[in-house]
N, C-alpha and C. Protein backbone atom coordinates (compact mmCIF):
# COMPACT_ATOMS: atom_id res chain seq x y z
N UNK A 1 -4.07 210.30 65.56
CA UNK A 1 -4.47 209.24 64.66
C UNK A 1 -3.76 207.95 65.04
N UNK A 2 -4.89 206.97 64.68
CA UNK A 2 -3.90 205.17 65.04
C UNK A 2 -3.26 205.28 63.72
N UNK A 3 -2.19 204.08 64.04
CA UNK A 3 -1.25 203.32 62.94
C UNK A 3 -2.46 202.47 62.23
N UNK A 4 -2.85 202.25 61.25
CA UNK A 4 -3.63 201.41 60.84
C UNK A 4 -2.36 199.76 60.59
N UNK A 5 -2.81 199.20 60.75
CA UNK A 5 -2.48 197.28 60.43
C UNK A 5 -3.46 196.33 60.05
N UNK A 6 -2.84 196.20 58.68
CA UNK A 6 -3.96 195.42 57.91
C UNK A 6 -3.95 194.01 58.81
N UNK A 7 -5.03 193.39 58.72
CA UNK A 7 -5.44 191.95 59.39
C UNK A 7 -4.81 191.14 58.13
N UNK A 8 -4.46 189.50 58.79
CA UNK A 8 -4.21 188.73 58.09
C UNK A 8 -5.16 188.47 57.24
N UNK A 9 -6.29 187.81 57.32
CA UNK A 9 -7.21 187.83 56.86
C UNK A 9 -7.87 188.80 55.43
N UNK A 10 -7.42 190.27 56.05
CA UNK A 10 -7.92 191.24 54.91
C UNK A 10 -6.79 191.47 54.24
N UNK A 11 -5.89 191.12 53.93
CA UNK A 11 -4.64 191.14 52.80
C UNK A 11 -5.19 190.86 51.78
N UNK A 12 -5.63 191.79 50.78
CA UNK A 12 -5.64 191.01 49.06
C UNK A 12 -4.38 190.93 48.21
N UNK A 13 -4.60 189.83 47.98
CA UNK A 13 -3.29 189.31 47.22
C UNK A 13 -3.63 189.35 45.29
N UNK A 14 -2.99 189.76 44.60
CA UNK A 14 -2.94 189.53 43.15
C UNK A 14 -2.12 189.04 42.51
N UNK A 15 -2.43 188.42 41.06
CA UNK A 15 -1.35 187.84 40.71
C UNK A 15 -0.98 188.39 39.72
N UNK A 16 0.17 188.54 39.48
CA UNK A 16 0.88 189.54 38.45
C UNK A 16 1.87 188.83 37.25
N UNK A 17 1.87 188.87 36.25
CA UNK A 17 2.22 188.21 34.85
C UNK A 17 3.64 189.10 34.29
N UNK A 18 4.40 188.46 34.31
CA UNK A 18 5.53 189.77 33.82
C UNK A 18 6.63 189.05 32.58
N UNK A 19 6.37 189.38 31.35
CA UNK A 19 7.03 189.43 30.00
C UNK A 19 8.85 189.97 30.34
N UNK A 20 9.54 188.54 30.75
CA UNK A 20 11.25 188.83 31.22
C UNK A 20 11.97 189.46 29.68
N UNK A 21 11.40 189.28 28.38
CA UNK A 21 11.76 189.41 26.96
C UNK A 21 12.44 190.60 27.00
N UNK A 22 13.60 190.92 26.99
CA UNK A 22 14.58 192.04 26.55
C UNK A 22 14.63 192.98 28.10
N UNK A 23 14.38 192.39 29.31
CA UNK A 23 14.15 193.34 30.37
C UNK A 23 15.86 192.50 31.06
N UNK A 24 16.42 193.77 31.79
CA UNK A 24 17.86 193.65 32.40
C UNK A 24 17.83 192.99 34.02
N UNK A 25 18.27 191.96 34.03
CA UNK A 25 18.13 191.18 35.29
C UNK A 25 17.55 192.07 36.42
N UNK A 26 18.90 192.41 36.72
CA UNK A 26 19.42 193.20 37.96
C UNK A 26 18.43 194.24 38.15
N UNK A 27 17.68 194.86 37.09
CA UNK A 27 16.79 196.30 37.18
C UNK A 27 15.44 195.33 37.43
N UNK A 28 14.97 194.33 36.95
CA UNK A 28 13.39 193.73 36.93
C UNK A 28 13.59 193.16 38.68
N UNK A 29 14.42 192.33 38.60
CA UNK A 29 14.70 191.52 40.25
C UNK A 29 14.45 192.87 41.14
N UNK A 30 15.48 193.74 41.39
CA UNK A 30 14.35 194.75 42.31
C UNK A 30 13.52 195.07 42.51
N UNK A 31 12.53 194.90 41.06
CA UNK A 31 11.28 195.64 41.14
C UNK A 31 10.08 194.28 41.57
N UNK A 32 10.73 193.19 41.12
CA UNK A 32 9.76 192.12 41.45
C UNK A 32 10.05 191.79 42.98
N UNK A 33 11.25 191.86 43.78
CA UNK A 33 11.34 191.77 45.27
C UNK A 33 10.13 192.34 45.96
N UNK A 34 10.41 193.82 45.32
CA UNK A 34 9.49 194.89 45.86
C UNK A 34 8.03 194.42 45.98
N UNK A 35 7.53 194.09 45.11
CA UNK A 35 6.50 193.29 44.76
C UNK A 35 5.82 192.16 45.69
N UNK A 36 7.15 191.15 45.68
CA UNK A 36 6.86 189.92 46.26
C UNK A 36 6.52 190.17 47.80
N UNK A 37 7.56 191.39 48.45
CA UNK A 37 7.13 191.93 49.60
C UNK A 37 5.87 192.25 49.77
N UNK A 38 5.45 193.49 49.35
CA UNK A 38 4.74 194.08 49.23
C UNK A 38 4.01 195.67 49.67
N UNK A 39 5.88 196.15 48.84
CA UNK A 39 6.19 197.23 49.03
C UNK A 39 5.25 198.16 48.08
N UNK A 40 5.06 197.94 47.50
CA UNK A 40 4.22 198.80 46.31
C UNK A 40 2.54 199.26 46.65
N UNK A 41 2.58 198.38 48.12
CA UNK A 41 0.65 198.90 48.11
C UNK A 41 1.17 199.84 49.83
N UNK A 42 -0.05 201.07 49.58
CA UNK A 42 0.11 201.21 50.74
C UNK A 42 -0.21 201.28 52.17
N UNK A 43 -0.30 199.20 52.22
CA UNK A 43 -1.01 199.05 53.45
C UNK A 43 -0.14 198.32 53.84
N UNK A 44 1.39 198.33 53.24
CA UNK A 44 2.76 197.82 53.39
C UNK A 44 3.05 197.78 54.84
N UNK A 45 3.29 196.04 55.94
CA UNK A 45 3.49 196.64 57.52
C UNK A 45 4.89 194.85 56.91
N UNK A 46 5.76 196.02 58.07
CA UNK A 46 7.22 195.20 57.43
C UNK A 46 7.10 193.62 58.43
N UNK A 47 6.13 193.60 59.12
CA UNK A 47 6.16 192.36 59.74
C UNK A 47 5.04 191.24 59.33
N UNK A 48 4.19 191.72 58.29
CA UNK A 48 3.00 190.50 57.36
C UNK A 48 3.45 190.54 56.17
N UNK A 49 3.39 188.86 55.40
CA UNK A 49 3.22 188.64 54.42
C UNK A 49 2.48 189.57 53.55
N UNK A 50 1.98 190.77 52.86
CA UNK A 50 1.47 191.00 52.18
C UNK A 50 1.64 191.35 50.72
N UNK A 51 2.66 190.64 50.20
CA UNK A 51 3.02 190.77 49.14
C UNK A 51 1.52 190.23 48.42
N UNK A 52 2.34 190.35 46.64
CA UNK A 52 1.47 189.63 46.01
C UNK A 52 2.67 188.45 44.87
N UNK A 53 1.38 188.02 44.40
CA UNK A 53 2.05 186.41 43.37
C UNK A 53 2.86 187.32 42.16
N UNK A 54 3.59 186.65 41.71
CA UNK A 54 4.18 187.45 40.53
C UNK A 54 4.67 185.64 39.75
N UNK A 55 4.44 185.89 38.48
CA UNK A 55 4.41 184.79 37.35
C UNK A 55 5.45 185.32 36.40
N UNK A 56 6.37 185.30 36.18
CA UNK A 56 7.42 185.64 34.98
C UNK A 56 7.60 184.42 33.74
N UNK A 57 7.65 184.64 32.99
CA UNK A 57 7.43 184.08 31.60
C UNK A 57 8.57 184.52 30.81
N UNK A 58 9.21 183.86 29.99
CA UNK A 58 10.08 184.24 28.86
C UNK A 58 11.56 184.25 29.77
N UNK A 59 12.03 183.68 30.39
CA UNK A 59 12.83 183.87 31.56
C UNK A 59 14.04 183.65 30.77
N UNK A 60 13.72 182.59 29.77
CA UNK A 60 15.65 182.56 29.18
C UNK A 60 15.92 183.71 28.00
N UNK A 61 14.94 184.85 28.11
CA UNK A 61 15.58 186.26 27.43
C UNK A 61 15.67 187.66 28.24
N UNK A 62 16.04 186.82 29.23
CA UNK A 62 16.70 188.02 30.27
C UNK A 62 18.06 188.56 29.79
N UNK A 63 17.96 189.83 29.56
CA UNK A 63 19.42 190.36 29.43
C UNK A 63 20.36 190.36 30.50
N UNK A 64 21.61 190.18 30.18
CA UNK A 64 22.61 190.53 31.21
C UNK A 64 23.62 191.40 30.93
N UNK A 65 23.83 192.56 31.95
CA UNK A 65 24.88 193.79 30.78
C UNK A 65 26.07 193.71 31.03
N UNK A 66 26.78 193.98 30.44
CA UNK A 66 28.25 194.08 30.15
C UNK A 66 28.68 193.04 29.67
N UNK A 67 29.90 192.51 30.34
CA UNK A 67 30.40 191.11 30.13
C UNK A 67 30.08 189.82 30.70
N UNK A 68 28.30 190.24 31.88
CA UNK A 68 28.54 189.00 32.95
C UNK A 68 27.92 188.10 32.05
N UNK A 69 27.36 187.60 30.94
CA UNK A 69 27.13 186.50 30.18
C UNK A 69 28.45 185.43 30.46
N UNK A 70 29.59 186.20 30.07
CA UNK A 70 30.99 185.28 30.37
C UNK A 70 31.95 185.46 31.41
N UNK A 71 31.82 186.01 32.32
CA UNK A 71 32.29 186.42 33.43
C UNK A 71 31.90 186.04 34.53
N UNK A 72 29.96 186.05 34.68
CA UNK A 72 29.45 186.31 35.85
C UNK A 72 29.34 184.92 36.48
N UNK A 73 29.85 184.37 37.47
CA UNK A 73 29.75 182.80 38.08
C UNK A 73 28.75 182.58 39.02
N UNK A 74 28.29 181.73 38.85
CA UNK A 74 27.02 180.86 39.83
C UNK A 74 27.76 179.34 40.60
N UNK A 75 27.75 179.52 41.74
CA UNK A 75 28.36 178.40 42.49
C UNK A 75 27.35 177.51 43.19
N UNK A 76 27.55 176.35 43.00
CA UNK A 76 26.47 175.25 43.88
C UNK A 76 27.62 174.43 44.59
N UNK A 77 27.00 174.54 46.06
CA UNK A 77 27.81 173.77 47.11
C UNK A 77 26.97 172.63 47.72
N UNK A 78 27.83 171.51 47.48
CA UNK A 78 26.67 170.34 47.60
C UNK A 78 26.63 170.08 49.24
N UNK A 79 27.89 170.45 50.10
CA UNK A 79 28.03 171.09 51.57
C UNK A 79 29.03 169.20 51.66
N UNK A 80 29.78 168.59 50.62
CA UNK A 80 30.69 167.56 50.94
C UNK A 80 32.58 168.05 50.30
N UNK A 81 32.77 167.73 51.11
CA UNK A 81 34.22 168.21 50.51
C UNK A 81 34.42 168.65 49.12
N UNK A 82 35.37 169.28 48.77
CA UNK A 82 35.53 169.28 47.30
C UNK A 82 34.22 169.75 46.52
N UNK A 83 33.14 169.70 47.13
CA UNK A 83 31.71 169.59 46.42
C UNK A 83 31.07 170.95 45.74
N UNK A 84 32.00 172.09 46.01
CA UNK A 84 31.95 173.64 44.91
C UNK A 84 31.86 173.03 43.20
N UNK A 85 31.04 173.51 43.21
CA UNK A 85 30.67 173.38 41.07
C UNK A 85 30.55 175.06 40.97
N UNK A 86 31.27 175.58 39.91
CA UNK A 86 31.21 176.70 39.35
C UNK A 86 30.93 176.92 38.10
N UNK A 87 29.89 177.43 37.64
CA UNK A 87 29.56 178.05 36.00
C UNK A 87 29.28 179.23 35.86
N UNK A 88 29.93 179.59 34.41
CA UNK A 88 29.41 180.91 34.25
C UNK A 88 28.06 181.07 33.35
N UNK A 89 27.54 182.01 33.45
CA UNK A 89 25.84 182.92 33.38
C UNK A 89 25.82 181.87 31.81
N UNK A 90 26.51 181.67 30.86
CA UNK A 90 26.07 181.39 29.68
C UNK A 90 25.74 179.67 29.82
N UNK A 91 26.44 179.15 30.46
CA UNK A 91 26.15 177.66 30.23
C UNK A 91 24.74 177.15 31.81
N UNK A 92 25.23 178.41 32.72
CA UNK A 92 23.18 178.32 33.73
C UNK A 92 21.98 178.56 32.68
N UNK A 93 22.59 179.76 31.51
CA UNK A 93 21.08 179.82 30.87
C UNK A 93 21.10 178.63 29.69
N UNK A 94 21.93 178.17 29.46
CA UNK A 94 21.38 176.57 28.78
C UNK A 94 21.04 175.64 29.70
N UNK A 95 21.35 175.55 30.95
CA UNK A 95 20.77 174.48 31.63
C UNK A 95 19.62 174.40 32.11
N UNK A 96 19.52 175.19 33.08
CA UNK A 96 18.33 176.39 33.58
C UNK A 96 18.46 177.58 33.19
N UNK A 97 17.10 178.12 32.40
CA UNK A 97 17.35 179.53 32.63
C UNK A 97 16.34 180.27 33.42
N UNK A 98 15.91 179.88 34.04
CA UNK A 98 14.90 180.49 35.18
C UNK A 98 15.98 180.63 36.40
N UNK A 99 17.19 179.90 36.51
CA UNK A 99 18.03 180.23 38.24
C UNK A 99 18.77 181.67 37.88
N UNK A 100 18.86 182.04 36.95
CA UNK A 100 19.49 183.37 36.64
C UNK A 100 18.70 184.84 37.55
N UNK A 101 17.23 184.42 36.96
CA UNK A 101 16.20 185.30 37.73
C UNK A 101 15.77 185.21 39.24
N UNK A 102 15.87 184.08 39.58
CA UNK A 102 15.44 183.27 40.85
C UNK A 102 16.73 183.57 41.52
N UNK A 103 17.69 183.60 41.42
CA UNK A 103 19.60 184.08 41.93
C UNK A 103 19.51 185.72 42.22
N UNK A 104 18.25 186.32 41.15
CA UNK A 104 18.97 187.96 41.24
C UNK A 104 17.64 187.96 42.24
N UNK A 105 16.30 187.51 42.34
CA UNK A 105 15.33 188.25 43.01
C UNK A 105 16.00 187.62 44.44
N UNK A 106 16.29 186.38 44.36
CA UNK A 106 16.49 186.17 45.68
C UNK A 106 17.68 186.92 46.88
N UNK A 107 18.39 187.71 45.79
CA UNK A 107 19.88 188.22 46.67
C UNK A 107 19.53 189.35 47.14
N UNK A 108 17.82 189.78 46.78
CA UNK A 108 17.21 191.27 46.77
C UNK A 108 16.16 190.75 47.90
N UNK A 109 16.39 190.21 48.63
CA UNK A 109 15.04 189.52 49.73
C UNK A 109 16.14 189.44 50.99
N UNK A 110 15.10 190.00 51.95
CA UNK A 110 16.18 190.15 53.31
C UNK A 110 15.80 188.32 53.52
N UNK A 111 17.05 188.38 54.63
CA UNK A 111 17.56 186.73 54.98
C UNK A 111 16.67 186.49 56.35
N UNK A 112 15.17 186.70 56.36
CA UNK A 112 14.30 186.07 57.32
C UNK A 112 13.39 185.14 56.96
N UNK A 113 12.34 184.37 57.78
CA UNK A 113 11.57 183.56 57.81
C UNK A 113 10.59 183.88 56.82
N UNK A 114 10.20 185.31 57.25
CA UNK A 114 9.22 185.77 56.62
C UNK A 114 9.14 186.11 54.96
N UNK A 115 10.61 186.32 54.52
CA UNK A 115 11.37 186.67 53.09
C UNK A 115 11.06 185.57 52.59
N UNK A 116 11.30 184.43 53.39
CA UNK A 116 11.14 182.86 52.65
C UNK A 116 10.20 182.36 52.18
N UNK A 117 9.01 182.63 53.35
CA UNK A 117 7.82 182.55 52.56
C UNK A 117 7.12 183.63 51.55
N UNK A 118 7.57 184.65 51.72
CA UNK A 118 7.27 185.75 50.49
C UNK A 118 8.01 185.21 49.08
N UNK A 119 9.08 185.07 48.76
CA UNK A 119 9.70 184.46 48.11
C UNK A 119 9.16 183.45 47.11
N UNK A 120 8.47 182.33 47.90
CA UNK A 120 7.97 181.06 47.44
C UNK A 120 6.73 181.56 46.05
N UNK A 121 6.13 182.81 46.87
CA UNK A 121 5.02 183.50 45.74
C UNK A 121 5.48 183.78 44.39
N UNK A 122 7.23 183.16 43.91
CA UNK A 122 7.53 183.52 43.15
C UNK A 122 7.35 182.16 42.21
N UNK A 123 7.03 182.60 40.54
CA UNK A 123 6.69 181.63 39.69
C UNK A 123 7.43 182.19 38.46
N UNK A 124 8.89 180.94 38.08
CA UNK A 124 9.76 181.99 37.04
C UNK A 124 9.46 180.19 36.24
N UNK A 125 9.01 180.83 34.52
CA UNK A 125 9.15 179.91 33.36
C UNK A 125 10.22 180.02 32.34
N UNK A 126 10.50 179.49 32.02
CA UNK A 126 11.66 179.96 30.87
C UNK A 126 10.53 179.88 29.73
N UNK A 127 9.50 179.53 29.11
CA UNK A 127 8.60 179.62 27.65
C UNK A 127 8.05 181.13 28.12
N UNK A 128 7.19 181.02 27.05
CA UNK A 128 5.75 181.83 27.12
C UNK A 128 4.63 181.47 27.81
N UNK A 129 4.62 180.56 28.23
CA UNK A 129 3.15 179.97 28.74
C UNK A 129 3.68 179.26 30.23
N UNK A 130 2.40 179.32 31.14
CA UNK A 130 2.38 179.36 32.59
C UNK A 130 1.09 178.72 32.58
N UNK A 131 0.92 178.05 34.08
CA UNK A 131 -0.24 176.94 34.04
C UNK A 131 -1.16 177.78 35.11
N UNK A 132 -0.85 179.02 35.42
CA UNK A 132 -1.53 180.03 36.33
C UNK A 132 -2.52 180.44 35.54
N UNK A 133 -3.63 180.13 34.72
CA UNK A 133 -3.96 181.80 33.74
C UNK A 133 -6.04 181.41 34.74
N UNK A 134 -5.79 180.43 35.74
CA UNK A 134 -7.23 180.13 36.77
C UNK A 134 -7.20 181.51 37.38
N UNK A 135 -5.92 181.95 37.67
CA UNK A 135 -6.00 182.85 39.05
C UNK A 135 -5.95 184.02 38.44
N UNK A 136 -6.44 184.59 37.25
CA UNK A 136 -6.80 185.58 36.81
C UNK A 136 -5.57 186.69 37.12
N UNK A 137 -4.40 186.33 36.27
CA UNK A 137 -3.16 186.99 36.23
C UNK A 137 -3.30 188.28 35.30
N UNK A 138 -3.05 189.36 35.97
CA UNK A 138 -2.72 190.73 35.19
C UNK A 138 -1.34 191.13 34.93
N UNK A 139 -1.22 191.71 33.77
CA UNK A 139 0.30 192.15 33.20
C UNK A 139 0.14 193.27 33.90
N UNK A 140 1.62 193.16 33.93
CA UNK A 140 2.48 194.30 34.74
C UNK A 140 3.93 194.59 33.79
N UNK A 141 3.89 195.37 33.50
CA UNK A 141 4.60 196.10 32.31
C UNK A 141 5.55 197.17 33.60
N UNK A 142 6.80 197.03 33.11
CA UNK A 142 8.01 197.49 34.51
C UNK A 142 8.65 198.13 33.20
């Protein structure tokens, strides 16, 4: 038997709607990596884009367990001397709370070209509402 390899061309892509409301960072970010790849179908070839879109909603009621609400630090390096800013998880989710989710899916994405543009398929809101609902988005319940 051949290896089958899906064509660029014949990749179907979907877009997927996912309710962040009471779901644990660290456990959803794996499962949406997986996703964004497009590990979950199985015409999965580790060298094409074939992920699909994923839309997350409700992003500033992501849980975080244990103590990292006040513990867990997020660093931005502006790349000029001195230029490290450090906060912890409680004052990112008042500022942004979509980089909390966008920080965990992204540390779950290998460090290639191809991750980068898989990646981009990602769409994180902090409300309820998303300006996607053209592209005929289905819930996905994790």
């Amino acid at each position: 038997m051949k290896t089958f390899l899906p064509k660029v061309d014949e990749i179907e892509r979907k877009w997927w709607v996912i309710d962040a409301d009471g779901q644990v960072a660290g456990r959803m970010a794996a499962r949406v990596a997986d996703i964004l790849r497009g590990k979950h179908k199985p015409t999965y070839t580790p060298h094409l884009d074939c992920g699909d879109f994923v839309v997350i909603v409700n992003a500033e009621k992501v849980l975080l367990t244990g103590n990292k609400e006040t513990q867990k630090i997020y660093e931005d390096y502006s790349g000029y001397p001195s230029g490290l800013k450090r906060q912890v998880a409680k004052v990112v989710r008042e500022k942004n709370p979509g980089r909390i989710l966008e920080q965990a899916i992204w540390g779950m994405m290998p460090r290639t070209r191809l991750s980068r543009a898989q990646y981009r398929k990602l769409k994180v809101y902090a409300g309820a509402t998303h300006p996607h609902e053209a592209q005929k988005v289905e819930k996905l319940e994790l």
